[in-house]
N, C-alpha and C. Protein backbone atom coordinates (compact mmCIF):
# COMPACT_ATOMS: atom_id res chain seq x y z
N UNK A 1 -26.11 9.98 -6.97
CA UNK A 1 -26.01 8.79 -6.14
C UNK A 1 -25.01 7.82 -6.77
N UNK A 2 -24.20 7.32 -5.91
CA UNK A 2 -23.47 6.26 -5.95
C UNK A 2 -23.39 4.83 -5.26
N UNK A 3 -23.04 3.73 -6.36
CA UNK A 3 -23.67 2.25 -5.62
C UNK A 3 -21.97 1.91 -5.71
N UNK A 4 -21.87 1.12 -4.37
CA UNK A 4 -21.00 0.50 -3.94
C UNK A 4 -21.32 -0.83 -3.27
N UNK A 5 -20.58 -1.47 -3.09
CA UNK A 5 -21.15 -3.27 -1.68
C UNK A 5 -21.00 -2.81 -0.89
N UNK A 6 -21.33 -3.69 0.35
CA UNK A 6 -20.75 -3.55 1.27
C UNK A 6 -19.55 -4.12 1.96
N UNK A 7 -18.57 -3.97 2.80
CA UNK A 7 -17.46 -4.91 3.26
C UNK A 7 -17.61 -6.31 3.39
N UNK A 8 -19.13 -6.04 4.39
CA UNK A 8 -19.67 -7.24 5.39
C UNK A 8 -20.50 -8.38 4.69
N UNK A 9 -21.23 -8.34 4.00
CA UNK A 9 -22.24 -9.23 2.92
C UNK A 9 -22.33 -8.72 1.48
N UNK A 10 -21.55 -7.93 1.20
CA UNK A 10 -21.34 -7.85 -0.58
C UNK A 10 -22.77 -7.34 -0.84
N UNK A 11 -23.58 -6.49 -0.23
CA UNK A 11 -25.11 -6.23 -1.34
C UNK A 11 -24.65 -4.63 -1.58
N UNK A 12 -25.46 -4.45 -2.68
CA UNK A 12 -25.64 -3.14 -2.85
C UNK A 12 -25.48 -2.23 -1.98
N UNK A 13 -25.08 -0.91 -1.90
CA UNK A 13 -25.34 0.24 -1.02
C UNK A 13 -25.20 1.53 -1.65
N UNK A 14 -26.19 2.43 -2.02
CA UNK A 14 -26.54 3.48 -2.01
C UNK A 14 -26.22 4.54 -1.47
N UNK A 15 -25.13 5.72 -2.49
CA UNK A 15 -24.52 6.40 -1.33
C UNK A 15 -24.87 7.64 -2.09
N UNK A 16 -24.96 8.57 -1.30
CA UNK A 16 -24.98 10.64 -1.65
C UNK A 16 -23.94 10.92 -2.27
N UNK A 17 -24.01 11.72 -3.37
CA UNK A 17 -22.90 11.91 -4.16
C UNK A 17 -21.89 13.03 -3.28
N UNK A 18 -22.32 13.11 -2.10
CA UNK A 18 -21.83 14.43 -1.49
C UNK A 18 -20.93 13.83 -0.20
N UNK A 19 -21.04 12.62 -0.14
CA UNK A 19 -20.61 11.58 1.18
C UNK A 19 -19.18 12.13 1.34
N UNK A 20 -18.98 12.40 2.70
CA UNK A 20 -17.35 12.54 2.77
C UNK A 20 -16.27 11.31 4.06
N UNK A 21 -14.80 11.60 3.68
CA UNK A 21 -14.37 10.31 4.59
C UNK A 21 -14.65 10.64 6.00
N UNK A 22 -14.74 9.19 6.41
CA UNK A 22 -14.83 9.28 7.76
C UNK A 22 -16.40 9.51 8.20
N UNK A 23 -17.47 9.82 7.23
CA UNK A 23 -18.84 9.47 7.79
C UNK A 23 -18.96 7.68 7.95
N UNK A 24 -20.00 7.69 8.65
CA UNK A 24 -20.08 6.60 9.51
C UNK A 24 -22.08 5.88 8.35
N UNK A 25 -21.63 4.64 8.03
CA UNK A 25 -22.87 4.96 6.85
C UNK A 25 -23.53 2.95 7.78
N UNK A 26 -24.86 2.66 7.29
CA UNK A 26 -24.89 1.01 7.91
C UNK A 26 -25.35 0.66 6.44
N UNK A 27 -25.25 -0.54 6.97
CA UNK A 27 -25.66 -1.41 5.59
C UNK A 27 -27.47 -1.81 5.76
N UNK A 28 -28.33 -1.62 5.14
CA UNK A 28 -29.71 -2.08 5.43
C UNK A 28 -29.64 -3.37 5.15
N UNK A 29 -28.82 -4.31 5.13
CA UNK A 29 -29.25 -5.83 4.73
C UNK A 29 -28.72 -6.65 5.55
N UNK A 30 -27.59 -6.50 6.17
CA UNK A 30 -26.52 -6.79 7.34
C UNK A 30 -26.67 -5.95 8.75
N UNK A 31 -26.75 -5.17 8.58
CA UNK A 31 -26.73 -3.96 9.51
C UNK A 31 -25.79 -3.27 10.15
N UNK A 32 -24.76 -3.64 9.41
CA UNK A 32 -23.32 -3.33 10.09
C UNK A 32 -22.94 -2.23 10.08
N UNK A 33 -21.74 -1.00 10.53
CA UNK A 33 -21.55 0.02 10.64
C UNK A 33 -20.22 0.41 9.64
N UNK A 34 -20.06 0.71 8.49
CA UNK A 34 -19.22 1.04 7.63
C UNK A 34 -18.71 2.66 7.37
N UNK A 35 -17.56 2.68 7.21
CA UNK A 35 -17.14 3.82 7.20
C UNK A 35 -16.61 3.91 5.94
N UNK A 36 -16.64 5.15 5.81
CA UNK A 36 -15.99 6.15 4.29
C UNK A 36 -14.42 6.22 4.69
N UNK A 37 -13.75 5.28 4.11
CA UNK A 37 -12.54 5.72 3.89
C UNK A 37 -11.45 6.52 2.75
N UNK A 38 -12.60 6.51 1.65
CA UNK A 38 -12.20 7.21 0.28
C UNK A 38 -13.25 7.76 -0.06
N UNK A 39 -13.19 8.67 -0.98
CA UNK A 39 -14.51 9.09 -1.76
C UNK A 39 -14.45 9.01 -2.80
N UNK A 40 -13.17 8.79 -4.18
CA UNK A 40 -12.76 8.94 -5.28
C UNK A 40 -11.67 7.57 -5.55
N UNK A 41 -12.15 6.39 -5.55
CA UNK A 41 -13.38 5.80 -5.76
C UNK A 41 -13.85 5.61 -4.62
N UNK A 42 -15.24 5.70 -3.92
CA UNK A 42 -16.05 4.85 -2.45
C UNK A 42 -15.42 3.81 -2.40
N UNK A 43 -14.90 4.15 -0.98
CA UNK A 43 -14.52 2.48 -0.25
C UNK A 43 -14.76 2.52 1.28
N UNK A 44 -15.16 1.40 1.65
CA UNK A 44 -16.13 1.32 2.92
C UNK A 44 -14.98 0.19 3.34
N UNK A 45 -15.15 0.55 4.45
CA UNK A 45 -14.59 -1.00 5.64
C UNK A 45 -15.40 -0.55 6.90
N UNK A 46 -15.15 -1.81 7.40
CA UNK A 46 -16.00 -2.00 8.55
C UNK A 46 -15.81 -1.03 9.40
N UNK A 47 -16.61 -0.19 9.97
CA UNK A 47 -16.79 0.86 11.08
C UNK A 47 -15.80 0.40 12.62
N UNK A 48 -15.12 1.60 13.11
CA UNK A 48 -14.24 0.24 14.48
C UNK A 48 -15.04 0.67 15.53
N UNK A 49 -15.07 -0.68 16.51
CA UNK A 49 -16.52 -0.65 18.06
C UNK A 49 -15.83 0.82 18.55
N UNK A 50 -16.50 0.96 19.42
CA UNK A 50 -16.28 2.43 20.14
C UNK A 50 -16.08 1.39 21.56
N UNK A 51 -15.14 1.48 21.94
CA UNK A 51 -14.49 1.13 23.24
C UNK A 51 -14.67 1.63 24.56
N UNK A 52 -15.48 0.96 25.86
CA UNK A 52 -15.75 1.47 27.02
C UNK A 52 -14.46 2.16 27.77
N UNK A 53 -14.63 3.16 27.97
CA UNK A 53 -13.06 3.76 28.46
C UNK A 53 -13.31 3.74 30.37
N UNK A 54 -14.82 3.58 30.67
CA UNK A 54 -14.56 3.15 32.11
C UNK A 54 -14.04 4.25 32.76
N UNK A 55 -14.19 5.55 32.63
CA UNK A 55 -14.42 6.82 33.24
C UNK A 55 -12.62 7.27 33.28
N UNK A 56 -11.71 6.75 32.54
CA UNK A 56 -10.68 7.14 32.53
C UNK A 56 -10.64 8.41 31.89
């Protein structure tokens, strides 16, 4: 296990040593949706909204 912050409120977060980029992880204190953009070192930024595409 690996501890990192989070983007959104800086607390702790608890990650699987096995985590890869591009999983989609939340924060339990904020609740926000953060993504794996590195693994070597963990780095998280904010997850992006998923956009109504309105049947296009």
């Amino acid at each position: 296990m690996t501890n990192t912050t989070c983007a959104e409120c800086g607390s702790e977060i608890t990650i699987s040593n096995d985590v890869e980029s591009g999983e989609i992880l939340d924060c339990d204190i904020c609740g926000i949706e953060l993504e794996v953009i590195g693994v070597d070192p963990i780095e998280l930024s904010k997850a992006p909204e998923l956009e109504e595409d309105w049947g296009e």
